[in-house]
Protein backbone atom coordinates (compact mmCIF):
# COMPACT_ATOMS: atom_id res chain seq x y z
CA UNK A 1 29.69 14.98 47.06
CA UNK A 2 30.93 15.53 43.69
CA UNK A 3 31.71 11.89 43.08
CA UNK A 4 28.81 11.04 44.14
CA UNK A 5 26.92 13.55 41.64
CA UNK A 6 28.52 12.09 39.06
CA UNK A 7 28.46 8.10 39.75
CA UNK A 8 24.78 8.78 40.02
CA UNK A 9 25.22 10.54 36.32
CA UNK A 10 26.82 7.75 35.20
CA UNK A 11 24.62 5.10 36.56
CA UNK A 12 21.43 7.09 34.95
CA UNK A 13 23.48 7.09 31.18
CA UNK A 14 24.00 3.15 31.86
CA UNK A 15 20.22 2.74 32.88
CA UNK A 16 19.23 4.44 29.47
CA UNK A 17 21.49 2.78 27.35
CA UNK A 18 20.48 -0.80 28.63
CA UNK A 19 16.91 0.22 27.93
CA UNK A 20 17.09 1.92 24.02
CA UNK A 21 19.86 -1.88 23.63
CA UNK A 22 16.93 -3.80 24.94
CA UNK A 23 14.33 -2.27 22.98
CA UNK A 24 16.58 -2.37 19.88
CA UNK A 25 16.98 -6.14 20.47
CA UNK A 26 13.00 -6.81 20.92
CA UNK A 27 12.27 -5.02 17.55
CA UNK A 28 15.27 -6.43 15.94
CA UNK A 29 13.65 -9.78 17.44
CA UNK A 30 9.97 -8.80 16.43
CA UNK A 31 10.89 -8.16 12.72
CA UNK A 32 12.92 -11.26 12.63
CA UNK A 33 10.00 -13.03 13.37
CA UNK A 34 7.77 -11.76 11.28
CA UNK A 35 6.91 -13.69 8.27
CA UNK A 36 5.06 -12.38 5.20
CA UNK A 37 2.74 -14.21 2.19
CA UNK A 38 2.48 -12.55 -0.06
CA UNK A 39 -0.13 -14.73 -2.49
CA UNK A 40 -2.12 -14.72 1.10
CA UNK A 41 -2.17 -10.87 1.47
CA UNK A 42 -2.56 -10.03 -2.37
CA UNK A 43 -6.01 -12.69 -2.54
CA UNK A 44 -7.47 -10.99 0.55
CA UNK A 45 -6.53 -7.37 -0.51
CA UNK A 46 -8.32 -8.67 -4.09
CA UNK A 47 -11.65 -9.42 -2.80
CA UNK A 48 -11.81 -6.39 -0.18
CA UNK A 49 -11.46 -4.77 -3.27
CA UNK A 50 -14.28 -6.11 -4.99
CA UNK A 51 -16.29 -5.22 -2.86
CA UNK A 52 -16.59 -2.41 -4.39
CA UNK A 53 -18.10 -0.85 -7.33
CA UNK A 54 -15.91 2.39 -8.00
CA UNK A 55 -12.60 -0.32 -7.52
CA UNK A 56 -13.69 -3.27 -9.61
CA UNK A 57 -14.07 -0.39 -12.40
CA UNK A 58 -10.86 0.91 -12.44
CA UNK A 59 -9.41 -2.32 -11.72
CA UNK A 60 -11.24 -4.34 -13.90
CA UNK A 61 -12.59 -6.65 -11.18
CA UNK A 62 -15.91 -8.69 -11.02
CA UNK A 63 -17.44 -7.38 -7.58
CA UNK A 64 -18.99 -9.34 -5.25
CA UNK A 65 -22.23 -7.79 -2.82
CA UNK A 66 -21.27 -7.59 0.68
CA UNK A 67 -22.47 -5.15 3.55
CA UNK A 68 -19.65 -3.34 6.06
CA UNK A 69 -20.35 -5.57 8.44
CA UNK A 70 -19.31 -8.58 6.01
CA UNK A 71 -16.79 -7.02 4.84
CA UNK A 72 -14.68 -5.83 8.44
CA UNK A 73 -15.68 -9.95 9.00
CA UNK A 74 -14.01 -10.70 6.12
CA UNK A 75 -10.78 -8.50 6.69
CA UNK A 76 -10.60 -10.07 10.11
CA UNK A 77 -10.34 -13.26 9.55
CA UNK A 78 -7.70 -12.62 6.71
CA UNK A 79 -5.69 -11.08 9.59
CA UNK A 80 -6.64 -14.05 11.90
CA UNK A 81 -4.97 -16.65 9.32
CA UNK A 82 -2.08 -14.62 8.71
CA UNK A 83 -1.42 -14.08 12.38
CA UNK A 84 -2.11 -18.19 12.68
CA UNK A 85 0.57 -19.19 10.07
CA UNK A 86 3.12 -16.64 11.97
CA UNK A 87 2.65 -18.58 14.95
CA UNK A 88 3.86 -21.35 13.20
CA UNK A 89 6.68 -20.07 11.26
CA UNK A 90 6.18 -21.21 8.42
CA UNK A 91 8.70 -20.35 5.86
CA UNK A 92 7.65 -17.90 3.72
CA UNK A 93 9.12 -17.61 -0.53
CA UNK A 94 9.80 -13.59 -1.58
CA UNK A 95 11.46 -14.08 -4.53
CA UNK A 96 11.33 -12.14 -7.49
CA UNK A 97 8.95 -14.71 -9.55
CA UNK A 98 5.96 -13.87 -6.84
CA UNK A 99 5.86 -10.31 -7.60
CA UNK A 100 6.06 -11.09 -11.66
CA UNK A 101 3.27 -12.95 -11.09
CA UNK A 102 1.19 -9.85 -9.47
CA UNK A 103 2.28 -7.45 -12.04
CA UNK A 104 -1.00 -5.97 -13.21
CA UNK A 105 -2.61 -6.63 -16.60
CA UNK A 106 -3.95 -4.13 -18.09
CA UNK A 107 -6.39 -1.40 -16.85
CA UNK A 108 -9.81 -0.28 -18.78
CA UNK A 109 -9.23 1.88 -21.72
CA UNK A 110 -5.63 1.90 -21.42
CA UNK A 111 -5.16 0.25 -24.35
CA UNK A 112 -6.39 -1.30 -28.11
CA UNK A 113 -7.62 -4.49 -28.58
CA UNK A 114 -4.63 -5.44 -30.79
CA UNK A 115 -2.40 -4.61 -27.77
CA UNK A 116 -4.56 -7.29 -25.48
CA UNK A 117 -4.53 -9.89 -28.35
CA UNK A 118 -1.17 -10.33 -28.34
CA UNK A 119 -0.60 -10.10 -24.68
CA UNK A 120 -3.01 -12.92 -24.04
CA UNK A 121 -1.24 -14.59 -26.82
CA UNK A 122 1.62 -14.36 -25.39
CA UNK A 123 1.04 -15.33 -21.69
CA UNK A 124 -2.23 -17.37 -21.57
CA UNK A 125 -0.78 -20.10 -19.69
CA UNK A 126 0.29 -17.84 -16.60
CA UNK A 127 -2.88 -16.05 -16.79
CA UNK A 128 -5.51 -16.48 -14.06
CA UNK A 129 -9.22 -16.27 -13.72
CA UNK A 130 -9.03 -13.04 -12.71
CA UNK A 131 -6.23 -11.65 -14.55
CA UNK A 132 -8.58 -13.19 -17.98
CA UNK A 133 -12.05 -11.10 -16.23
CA UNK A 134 -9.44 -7.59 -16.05
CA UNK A 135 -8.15 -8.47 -19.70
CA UNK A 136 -11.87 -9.56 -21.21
CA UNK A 137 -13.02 -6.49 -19.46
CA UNK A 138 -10.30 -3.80 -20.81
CA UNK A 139 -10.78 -5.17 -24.16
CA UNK A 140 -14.69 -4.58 -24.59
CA UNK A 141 -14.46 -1.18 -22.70
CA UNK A 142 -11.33 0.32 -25.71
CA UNK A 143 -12.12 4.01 -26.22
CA UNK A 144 -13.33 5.15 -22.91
CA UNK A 145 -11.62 7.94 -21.29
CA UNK A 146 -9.28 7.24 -18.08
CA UNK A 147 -10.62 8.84 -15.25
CA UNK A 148 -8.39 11.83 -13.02
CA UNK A 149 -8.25 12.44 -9.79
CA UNK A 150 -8.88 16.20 -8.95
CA UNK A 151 -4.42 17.02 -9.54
CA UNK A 152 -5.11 15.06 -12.54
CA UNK A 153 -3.49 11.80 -11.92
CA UNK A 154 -5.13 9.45 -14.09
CA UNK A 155 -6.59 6.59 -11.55
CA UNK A 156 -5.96 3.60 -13.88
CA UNK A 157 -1.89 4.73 -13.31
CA UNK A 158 -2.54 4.82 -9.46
CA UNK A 159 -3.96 1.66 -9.67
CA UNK A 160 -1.56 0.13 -11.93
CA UNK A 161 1.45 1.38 -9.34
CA UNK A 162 -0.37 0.04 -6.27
CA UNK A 163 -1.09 -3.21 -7.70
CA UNK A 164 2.56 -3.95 -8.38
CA UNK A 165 3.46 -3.70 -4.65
CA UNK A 166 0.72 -5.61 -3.31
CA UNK A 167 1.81 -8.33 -1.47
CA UNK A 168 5.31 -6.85 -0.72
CA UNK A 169 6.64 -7.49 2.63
CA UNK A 170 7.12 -5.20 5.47
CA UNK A 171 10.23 -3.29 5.68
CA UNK A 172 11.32 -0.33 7.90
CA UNK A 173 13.06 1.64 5.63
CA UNK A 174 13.02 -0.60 2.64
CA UNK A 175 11.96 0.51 -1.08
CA UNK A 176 12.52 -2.73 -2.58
CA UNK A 177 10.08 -5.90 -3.37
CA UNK A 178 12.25 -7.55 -0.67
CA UNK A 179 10.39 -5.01 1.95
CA UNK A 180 8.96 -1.43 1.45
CA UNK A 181 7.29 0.44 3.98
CA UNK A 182 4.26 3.18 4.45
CA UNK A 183 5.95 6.08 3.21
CA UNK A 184 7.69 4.70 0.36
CA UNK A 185 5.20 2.89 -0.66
CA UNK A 186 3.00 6.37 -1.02
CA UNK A 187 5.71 8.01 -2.32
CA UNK A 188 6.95 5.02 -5.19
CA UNK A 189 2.64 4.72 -6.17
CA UNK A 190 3.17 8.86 -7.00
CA UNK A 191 6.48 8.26 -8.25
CA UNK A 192 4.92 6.32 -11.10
CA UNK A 193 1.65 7.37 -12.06
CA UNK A 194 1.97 11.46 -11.24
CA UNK A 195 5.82 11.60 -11.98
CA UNK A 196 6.04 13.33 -8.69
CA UNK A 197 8.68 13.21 -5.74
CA UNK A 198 6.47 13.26 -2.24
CA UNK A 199 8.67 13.31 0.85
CA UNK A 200 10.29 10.28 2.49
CA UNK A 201 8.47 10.16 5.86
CA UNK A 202 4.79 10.06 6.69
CA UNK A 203 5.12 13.52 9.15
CA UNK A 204 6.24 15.10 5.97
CA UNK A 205 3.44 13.51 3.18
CA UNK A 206 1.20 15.21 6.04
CA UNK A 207 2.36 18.86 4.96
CA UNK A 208 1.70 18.30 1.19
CA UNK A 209 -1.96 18.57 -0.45
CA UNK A 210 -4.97 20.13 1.42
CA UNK A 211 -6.97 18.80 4.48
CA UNK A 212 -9.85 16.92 3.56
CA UNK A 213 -12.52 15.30 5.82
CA UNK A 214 -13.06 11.89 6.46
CA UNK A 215 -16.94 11.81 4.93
CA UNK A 216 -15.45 13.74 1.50
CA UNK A 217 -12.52 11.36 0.81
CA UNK A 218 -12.02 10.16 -2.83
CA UNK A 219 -9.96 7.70 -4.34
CA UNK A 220 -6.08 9.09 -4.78
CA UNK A 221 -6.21 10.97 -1.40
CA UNK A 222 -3.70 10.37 1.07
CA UNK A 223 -4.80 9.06 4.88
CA UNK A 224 -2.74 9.36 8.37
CA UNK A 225 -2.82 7.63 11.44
CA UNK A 226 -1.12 7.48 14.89
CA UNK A 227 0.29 3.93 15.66
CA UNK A 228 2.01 4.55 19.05
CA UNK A 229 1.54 7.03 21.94
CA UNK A 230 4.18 9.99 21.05
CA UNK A 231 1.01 12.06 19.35
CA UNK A 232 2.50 12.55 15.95
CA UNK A 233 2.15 10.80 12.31
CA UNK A 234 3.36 7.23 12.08
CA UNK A 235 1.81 6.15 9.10
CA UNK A 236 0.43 6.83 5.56
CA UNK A 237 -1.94 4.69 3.30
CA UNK A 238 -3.77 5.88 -0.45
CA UNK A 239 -7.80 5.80 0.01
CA UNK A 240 -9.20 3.93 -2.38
CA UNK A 241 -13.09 3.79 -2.28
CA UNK A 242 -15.99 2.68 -0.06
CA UNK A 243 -13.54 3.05 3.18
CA UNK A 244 -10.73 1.09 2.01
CA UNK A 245 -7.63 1.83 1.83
CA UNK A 246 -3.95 0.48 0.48
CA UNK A 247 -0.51 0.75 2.81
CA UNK A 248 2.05 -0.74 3.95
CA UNK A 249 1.17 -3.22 7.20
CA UNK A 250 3.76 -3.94 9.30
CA UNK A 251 1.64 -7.35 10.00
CA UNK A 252 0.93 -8.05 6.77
CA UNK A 253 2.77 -5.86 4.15
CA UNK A 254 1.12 -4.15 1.09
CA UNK A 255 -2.28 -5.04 1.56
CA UNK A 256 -5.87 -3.00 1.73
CA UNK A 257 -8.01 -2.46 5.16
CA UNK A 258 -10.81 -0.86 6.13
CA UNK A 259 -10.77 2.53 7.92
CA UNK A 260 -14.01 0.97 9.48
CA UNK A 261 -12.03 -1.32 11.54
CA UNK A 262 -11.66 -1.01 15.02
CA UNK A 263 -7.81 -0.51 14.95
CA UNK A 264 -7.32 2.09 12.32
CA UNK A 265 -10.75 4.16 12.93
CA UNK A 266 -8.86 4.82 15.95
CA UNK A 267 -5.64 5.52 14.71
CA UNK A 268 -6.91 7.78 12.21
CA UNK A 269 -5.52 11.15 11.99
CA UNK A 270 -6.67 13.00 9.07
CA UNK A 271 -6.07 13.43 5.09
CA UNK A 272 -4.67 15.48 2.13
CA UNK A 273 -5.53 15.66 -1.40
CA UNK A 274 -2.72 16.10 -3.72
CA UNK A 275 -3.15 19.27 -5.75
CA UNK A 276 -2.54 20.55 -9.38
CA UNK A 277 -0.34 22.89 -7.51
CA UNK A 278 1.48 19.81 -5.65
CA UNK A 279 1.69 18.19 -8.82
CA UNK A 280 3.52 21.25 -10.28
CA UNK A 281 6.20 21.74 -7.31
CA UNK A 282 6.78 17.59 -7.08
CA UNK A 283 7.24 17.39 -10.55
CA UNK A 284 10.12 15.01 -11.46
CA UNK A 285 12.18 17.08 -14.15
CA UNK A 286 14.72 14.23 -14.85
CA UNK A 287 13.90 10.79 -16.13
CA UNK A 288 13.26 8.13 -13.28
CA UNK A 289 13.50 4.14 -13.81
CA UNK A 290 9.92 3.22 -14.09
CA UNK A 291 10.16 0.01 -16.17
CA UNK A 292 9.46 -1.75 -13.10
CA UNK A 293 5.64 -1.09 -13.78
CA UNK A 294 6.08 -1.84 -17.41
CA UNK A 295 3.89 -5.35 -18.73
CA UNK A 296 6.24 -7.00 -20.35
């Protein structure tokens, strides 16, 4: 009897271990498979964001009219092409030269004229239509005051941190422009603009700040969601305005969606505002290596 107790022990631990090897194998196979663009993801992510108003002035972007309905269309078929080009695995470039490219310009009232002289002097042949509209626009808007959020983060910095990523692929784990994921991502934005050090994982970045409800959300705040069925926090994005939102996609990378869309107004879980008090415990007393956000 007590042999067969524990062949029947041992043939349960085999079951279990084939099953956690075979699901390592089919995510090992999944993320393989994936392929990221990242010129793809940033353009979309660009004109959800013009969309609107409160954006396009911090960004410096020309907005463009569209209702919610036109604009869940619009983030839908973005994910439609992306998911069409996967299917044909395409080979996809990540090299350092994309995310040069992306770095952002230069944000309004951040700085003097003579600064965005010379840049544009300087880089006019790699500059873009919209790059010139964000640089034209800083330049005749010198002098105003940067707006905070309410732990007195200035926006322009948040905005300036996010854009860098954008476009980064996917990457359990990863803090690099090779691959980054939600949590990172979060936590490298507030690295950079609040000189703070939120925690690693999304169930943690849940604990910081104060609840705040879905109607009263403001640009800065911090929003959860549930991506699988174990009940807890899986994933983090920044709220940016007029229901959108930038994070870390496992489909697409560092991109902005709607919370209006089917798939994440279901997954949503709740949000925190980062505090003056949060900002006082997370301060980062040491210097960090922030030159990656740097223009130059």
């Amino acid at each position: 009897m007590l042999n067969y107790s524990v062949s029947l022990r041992q043939l349960f631990i085999s079951l279990v271990l084939l099953v956690v090897l075979a699901t390592a194998l089919t995510d090992s196979h999944a993320r393989r498979k994936r392929k990221y663009y990242p010129e793809l993801t940033r353009q979309k992510a660009t004109e959800l964001m013009r969309t609107s108003p409160e954006l396009c002035d911090i960004l410096g972007l020309e907005p463009i009219l569209m209702d919610s309905l036109m604009i869940l269309e619009l983030e839908s078929q973005s994910e439609a092409v992306i998911d069409e080009i996967n299917t044909e695995s395409k080979v996809v470039h990540t090299n350092s030269d994309n995310f040069n490219k992306y770095k952002p310009i230069f944000r309004t009232g951040a700085y003097t004229k003579q600064d965005i002289n010379t840049y544009v002097d300087k880089h006019i042949d790699e500059l873009d239509d919209t790059q010139l509209n964000q640089l034209w626009t800083a330049y005749i808007t010198e002098g105003e005051m940067p707006q905070y959020t309410d732990a007195g983060i200035e926006k322009g910095a948040i905005a300036d941190a996010f854009m860098y990523w954008l476009g980064t692929p996917y990457k359990w784990a990863g803090l690099t422009e090779k691959g980054i994921d939600c949590s990172a991502f979060v936590r490298e934005v507030f690295r950079s603009s609040g000189q703070m050090e939120l925690p690693r994982t999304s169930r943690a970045q849940y604990r910081i700040g104060e609840p705040v409800e879905k109607e009263d959300l403001l640009f800065g705040d911090l929003v959860f969601f549930k991506t699988n069925s174990r009940g807890r926090i899986t994933h983090v994005g920044i709220y940016l305005s007029d229901d959108l939102f930038v994070h870390a996609s496992s489909r697409q990378g560092v991109t902005v969606s709607s919370l209006s869309s089917s798939y994440y107004s279901r997954a949503y879980r709740g949000a925190r505002r980062i505090t003056v008090r949060d900002l006082d415990e997370l301060t980062i007393v040491q210097g960090n290596d922030l030159d990656r956000y740097n223009f130059d």
